[in-house]
N, C-alpha and C. Protein backbone atom coordinates (compact mmCIF):
# COMPACT_ATOMS: atom_id res chain seq x y z
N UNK A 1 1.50 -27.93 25.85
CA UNK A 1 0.52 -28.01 24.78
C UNK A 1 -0.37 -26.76 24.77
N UNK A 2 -1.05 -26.47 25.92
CA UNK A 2 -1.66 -25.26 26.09
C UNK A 2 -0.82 -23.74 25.70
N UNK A 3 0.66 -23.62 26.09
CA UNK A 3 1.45 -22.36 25.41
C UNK A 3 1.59 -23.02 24.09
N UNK A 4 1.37 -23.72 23.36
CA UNK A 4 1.99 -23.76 22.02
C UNK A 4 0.72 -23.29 21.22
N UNK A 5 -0.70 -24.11 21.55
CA UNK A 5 -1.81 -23.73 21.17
C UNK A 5 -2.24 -22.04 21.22
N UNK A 6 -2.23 -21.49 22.25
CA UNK A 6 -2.06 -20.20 22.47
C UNK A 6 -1.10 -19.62 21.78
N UNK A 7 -0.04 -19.75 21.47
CA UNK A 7 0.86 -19.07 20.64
C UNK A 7 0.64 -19.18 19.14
N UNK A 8 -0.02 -20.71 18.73
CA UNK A 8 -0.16 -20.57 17.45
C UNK A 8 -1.70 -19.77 16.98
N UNK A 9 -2.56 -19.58 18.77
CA UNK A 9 -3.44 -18.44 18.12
C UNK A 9 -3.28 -17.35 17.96
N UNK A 10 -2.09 -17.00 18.41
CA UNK A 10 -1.68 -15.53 18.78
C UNK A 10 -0.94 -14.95 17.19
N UNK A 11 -0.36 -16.10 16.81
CA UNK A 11 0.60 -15.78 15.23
C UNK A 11 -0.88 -16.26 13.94
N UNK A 12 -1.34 -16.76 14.73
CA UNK A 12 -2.52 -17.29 13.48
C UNK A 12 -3.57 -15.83 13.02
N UNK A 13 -3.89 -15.38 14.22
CA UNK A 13 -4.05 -13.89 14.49
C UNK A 13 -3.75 -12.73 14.08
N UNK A 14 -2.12 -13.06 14.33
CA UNK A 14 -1.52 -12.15 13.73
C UNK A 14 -1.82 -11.94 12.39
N UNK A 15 -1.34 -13.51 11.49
CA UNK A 15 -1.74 -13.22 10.14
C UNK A 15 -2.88 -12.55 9.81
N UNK A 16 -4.22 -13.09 10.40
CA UNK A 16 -5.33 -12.99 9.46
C UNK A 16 -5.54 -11.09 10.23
N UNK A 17 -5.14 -10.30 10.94
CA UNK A 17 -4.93 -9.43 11.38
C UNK A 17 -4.37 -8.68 10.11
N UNK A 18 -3.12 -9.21 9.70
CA UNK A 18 -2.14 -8.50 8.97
C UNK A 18 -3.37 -8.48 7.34
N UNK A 19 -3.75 -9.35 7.26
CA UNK A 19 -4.61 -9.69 6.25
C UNK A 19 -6.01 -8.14 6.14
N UNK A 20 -6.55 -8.48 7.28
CA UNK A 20 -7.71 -7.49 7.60
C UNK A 20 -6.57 -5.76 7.25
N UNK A 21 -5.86 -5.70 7.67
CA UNK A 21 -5.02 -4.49 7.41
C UNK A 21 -4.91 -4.16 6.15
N UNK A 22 -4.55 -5.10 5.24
CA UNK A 22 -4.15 -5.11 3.72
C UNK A 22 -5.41 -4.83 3.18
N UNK A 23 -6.42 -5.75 3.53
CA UNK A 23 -8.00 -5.49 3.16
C UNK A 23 -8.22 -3.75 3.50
N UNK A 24 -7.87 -3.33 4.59
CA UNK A 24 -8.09 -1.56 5.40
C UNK A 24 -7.62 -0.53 4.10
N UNK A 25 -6.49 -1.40 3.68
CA UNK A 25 -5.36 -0.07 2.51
C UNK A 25 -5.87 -0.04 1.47
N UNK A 26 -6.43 -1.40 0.83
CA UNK A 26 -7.31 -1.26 -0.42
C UNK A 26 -8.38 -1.04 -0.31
N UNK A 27 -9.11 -1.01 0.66
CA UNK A 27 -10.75 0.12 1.04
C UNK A 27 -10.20 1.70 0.69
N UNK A 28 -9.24 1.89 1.57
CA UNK A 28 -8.72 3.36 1.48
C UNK A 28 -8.40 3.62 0.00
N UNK A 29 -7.52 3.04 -0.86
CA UNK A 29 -7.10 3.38 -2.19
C UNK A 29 -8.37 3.74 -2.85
N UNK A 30 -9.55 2.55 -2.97
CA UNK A 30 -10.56 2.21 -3.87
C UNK A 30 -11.41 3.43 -3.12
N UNK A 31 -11.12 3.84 -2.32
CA UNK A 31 -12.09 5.51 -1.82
C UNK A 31 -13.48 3.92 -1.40
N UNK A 32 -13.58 3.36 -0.90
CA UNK A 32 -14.78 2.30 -0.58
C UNK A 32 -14.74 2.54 1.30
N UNK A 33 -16.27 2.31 1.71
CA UNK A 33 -16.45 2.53 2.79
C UNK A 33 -15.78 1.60 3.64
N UNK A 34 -14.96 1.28 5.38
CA UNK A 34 -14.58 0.42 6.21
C UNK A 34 -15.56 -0.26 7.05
N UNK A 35 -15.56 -1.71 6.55
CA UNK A 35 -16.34 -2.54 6.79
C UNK A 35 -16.20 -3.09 8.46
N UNK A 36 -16.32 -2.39 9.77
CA UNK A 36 -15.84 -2.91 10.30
C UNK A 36 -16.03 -4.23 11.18
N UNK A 37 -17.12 -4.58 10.26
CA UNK A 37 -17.32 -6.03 10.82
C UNK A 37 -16.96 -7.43 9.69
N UNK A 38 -16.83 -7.10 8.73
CA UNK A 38 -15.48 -7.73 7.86
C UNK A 38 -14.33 -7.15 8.71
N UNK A 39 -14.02 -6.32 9.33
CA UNK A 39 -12.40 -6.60 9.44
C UNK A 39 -11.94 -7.55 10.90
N UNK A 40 -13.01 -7.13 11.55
CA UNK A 40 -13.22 -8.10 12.78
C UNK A 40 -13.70 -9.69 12.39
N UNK A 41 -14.22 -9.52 11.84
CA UNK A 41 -14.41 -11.33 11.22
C UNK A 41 -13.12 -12.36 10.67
N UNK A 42 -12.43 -10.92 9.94
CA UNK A 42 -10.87 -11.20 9.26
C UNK A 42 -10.22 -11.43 10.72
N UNK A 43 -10.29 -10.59 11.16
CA UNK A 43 -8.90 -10.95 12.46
C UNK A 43 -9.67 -12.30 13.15
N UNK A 44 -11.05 -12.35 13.63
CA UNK A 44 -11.33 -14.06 14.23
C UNK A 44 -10.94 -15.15 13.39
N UNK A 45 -11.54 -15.05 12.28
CA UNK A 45 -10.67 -16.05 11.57
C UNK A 45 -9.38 -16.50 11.50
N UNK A 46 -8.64 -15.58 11.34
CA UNK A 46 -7.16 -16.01 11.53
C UNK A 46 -6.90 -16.52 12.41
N UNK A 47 -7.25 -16.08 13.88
CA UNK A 47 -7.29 -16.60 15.38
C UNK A 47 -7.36 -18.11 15.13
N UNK A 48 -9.13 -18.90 14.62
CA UNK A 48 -9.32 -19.85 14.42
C UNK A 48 -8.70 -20.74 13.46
N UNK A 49 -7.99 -20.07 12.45
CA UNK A 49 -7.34 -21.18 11.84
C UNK A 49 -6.12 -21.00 12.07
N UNK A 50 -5.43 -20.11 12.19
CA UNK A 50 -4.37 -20.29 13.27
C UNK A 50 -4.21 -21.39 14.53
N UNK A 51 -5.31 -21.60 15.08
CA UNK A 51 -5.41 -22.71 15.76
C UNK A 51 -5.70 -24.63 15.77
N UNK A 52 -6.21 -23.90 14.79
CA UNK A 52 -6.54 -25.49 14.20
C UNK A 52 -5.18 -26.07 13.71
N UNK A 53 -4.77 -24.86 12.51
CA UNK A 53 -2.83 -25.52 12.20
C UNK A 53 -2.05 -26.04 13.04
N UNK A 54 -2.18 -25.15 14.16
CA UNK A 54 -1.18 -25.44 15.03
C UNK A 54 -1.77 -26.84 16.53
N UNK A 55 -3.11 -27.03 16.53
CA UNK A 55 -3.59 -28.66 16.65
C UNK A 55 -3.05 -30.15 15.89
N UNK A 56 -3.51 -29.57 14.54
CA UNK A 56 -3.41 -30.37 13.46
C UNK A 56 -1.54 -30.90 13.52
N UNK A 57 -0.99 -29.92 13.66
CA UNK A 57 0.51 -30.44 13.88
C UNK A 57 1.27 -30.34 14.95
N UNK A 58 1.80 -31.59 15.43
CA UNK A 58 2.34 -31.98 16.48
C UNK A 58 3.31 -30.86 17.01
N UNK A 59 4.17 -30.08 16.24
CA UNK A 59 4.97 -29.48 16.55
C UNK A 59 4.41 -27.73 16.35
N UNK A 60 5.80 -27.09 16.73
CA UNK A 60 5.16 -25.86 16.92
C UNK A 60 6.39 -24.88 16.02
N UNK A 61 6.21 -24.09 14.99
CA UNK A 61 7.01 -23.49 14.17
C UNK A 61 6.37 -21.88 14.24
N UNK A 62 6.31 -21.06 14.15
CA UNK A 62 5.24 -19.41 14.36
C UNK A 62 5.10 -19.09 13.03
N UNK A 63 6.03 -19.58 12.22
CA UNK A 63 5.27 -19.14 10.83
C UNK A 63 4.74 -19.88 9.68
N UNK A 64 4.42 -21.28 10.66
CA UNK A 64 3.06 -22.06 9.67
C UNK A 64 1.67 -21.29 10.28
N UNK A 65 1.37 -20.99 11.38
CA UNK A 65 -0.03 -20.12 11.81
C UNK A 65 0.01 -19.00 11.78
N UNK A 66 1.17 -18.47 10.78
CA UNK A 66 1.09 -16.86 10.97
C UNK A 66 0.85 -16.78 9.43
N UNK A 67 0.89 -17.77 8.56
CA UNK A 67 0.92 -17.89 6.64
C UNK A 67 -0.45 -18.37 7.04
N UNK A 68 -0.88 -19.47 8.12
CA UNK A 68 -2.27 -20.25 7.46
C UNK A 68 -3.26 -19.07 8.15
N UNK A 69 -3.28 -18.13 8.94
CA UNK A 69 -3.86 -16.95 9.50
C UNK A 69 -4.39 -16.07 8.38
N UNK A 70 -3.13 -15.53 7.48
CA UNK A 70 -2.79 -15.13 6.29
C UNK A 70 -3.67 -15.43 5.13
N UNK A 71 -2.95 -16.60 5.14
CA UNK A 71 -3.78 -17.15 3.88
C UNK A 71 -4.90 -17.72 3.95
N UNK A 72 -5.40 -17.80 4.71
CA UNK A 72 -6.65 -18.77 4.91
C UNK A 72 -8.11 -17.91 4.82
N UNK A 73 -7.97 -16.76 5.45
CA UNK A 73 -9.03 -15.68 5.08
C UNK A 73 -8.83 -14.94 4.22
N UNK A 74 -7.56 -15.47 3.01
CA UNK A 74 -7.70 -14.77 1.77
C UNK A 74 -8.44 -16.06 1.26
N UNK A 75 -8.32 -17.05 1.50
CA UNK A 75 -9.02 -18.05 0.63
C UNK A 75 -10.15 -18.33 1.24
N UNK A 76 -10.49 -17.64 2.30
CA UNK A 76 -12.25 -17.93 2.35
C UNK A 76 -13.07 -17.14 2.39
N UNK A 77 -12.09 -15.75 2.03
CA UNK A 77 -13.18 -14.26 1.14
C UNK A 77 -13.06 -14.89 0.06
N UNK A 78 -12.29 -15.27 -0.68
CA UNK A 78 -12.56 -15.67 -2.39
C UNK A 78 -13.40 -16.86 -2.31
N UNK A 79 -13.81 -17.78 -1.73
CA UNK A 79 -14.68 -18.38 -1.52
C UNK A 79 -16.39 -17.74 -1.97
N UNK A 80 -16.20 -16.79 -0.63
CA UNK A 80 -17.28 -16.13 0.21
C UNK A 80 -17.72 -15.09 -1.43
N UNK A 81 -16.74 -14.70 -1.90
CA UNK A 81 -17.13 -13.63 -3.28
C UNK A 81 -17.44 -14.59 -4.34
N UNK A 82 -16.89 -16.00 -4.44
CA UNK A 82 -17.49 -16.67 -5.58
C UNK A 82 -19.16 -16.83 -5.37
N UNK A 83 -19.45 -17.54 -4.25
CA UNK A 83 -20.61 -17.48 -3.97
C UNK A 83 -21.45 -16.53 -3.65
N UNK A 84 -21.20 -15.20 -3.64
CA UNK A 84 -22.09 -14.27 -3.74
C UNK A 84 -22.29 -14.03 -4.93
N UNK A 85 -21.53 -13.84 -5.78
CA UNK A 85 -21.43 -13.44 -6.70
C UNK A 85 -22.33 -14.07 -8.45
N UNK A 86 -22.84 -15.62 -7.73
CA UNK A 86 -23.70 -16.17 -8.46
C UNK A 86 -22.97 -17.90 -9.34
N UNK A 87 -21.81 -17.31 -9.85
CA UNK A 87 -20.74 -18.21 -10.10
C UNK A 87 -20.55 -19.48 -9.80
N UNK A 88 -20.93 -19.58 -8.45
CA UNK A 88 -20.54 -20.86 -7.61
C UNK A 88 -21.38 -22.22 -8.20
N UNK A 89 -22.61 -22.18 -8.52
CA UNK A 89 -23.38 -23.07 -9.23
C UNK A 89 -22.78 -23.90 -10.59
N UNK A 90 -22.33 -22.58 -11.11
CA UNK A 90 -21.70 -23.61 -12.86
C UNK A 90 -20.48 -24.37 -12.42
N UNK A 91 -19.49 -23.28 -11.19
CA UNK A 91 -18.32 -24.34 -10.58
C UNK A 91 -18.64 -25.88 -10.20
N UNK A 92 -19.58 -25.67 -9.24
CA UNK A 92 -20.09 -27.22 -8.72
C UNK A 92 -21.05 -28.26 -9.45
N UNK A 93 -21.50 -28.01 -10.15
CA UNK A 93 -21.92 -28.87 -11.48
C UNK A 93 -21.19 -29.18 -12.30
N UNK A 94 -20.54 -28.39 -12.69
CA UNK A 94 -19.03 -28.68 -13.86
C UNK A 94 -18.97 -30.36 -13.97
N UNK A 95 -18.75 -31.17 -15.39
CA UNK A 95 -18.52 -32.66 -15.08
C UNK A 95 -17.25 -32.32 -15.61
């Protein structure tokens, strides 16, 4: 249980790693300064939900915590930008 947990932090990691990278190339394109504590936040995150996936399910596969690594700190910067951004209020009232 302990190597599977560890492994799915290690691929969960990976993703949100691979993620923070992709975030690195479009700083560079957009000529925008490197955030490097967004990119370190990107790679913990992945770590952490990388881990939780691989809790949450009994079994152990490397590329459900290496997609939810991935994807998961793309969906909780778009989160994080709705709510800065002011937006988030008319979303959550909406009937």
């Amino acid at each position: 249980m302990a190597l599977e947990l560890a492994l799915a932090a290690l691929f969960g990691g990976a993703g949100g790693l691979l993620r923070a990278i992709v975030g690195v190339f479009k700083a560079i394109k957009e000529k925008k300064k490197l955030d490097v504590k967004h990119f370190l936040l990107t790679a913990l995150f992945g770590v952490l939900i990388g881990m939780v996936t691989g809790m949450l399910l009994n079994f152990f596969d490397w590329r459900l915590p290496f997609i939810s690594g991935y994807a998961g700190t793309d969906v909780l910067e778009g989160i994080v930008k709705i709510f800065k951004s002011g937006k988030a209020y008319g979303l959550i009232t909406k009937k």
